[in-house]
Protein backbone atom coordinates (compact mmCIF):
# COMPACT_ATOMS: atom_id res chain seq x y z
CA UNK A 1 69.89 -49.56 42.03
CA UNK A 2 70.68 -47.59 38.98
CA UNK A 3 73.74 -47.10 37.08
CA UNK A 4 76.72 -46.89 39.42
CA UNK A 5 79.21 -46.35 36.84
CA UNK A 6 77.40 -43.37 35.05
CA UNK A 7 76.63 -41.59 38.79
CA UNK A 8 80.55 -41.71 39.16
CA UNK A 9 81.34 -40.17 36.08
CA UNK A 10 78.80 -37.98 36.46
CA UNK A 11 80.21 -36.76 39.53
CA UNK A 12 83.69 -37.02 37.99
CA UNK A 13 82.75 -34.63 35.00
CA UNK A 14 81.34 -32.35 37.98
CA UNK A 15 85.19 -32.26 39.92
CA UNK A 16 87.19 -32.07 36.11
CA UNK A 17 84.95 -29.14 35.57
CA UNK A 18 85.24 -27.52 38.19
CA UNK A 19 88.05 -28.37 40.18
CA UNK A 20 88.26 -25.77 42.82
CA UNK A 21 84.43 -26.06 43.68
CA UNK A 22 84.68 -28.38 46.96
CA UNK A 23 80.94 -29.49 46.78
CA UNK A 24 81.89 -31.43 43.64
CA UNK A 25 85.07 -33.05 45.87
CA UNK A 26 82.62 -33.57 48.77
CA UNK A 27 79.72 -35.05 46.52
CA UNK A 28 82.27 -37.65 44.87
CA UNK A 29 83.48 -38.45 48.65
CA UNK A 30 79.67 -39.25 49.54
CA UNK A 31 79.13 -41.64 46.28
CA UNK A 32 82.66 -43.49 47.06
CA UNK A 33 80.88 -43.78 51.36
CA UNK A 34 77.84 -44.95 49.92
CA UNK A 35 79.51 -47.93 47.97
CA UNK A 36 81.95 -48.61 50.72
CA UNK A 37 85.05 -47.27 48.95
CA UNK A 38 86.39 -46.22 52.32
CA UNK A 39 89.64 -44.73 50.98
CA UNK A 40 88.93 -43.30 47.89
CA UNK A 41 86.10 -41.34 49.97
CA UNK A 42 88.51 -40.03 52.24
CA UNK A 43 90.58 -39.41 49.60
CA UNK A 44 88.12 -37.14 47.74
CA UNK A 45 87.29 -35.61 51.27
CA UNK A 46 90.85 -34.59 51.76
CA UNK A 47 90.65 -33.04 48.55
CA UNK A 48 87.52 -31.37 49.90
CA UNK A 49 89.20 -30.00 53.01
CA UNK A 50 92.00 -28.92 51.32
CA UNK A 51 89.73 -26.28 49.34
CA UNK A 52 87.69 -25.26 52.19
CA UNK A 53 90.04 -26.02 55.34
CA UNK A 54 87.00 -23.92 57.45
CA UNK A 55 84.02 -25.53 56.56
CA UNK A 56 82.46 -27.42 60.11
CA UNK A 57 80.40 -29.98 57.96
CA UNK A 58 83.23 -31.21 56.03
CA UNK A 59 85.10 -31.70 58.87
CA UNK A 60 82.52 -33.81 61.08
CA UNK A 61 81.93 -36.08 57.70
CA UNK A 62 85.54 -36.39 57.98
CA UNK A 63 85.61 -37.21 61.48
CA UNK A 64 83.17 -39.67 61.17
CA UNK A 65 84.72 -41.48 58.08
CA UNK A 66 87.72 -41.60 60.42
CA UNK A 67 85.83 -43.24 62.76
CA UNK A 68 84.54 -45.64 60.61
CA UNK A 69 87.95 -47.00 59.69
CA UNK A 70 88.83 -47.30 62.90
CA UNK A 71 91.22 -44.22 63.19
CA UNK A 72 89.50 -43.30 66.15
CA UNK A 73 92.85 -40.61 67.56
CA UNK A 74 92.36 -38.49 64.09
CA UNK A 75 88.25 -38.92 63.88
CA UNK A 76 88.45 -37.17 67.65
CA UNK A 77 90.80 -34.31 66.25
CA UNK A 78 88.36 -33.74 63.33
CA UNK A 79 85.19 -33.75 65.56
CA UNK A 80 87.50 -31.75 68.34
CA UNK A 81 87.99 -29.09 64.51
CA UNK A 82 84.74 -28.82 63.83
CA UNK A 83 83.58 -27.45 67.18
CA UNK A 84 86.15 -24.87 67.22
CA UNK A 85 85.28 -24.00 63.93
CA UNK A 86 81.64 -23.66 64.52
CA UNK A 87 81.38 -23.45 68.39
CA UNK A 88 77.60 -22.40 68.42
CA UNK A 89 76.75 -25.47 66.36
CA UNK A 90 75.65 -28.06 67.80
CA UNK A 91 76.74 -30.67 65.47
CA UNK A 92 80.23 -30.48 66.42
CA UNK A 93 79.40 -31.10 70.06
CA UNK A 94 76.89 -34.03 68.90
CA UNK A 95 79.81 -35.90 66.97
CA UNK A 96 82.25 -35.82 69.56
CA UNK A 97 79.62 -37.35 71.41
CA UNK A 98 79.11 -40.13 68.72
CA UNK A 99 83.11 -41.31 68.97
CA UNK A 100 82.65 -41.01 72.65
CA UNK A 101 79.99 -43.35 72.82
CA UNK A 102 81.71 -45.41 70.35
CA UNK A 103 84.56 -45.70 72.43
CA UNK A 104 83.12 -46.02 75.97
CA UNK A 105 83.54 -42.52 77.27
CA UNK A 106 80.24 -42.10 78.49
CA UNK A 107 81.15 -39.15 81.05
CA UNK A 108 82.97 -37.04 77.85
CA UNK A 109 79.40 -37.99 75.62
CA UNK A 110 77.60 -36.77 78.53
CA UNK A 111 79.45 -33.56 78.49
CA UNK A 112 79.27 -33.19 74.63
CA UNK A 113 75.43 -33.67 74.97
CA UNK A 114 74.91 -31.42 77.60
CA UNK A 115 76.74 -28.98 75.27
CA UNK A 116 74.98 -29.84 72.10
CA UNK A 117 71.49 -30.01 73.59
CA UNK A 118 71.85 -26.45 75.46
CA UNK A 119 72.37 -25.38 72.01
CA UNK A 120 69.85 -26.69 70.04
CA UNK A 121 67.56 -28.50 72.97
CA UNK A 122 64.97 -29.51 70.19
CA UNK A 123 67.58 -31.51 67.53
CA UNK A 124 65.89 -35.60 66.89
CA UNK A 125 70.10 -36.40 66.85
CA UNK A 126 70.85 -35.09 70.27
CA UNK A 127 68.09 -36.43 71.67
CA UNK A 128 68.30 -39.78 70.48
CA UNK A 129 71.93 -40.17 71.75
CA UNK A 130 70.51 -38.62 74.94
CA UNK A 131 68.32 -41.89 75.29
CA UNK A 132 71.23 -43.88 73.86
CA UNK A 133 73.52 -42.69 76.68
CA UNK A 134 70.81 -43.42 79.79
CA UNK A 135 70.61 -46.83 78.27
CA UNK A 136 74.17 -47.78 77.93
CA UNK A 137 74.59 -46.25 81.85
CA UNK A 138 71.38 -48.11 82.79
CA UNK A 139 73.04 -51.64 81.42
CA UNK A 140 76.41 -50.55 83.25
């Protein structure tokens, strides 16, 4: 698997050298997901947001490490950030569909899909949730 310990200090040299730089902030935030740090990830992601409060991406990776720690109120109001932020990206749309599923909503998925798929009808992501949706309405 490598050596953990030098890939964080890599990426730690990368943030102490350049502080301001929120790639470095986002990169470290990845490493920290990848090895199930949970809060030190969101941590460095906060740090990410805070120097670039616009960028879409940043907030649907926040949104979905919301999500995955079961803040599921704040993980919609990053998802619900990113598409007003990027409204002709249909990312946004497809993430809000994600926590929808996750939580049940199938009607407010179906209406993020719809949205997302109008915009980019040929994205693998969309479409897979697409079949995920019929499914879980076929089993209901």
């Amino acid at each position: 698997r490598g050596d953990v310990a030098a890939g964080f200090d890599w990426a730690a040299r990368a943030v102490a050298a350049r502080p301001l730089d929120a790639a470095g902030h986002a990169h470290l935030s990845h490493l920290y997901l990848r090895y199930d740090d949970l809060p030190a990830a969101e941590a460095a992601l906060k740090q990410a947001l805070d120097l670039a409060p616009t960028d879409a991406a940043l907030m649907r990776r926040m949104s979905e490490l919301t999500a995955r720690r079961g803040k599921m109120p704040i993980a919609f109001r990053w998802a619900k950030k990113a598409m007003a932020a990027k409204p002709l990206e249909a990312a946004g749309y497809s993430q809000q569909a994600a926590l929808c599923l996750q939580t049940g909503d199938l009607a407010g998925a179906e209406t993020a899909l719809r949205r997302a798929s109008e915009l980019a009808p040929q994205d693998a992501v969309v479409r897979g949730r697409l079949a995920y949706l019929a499914v879980r309405r076929a089993a209901h």
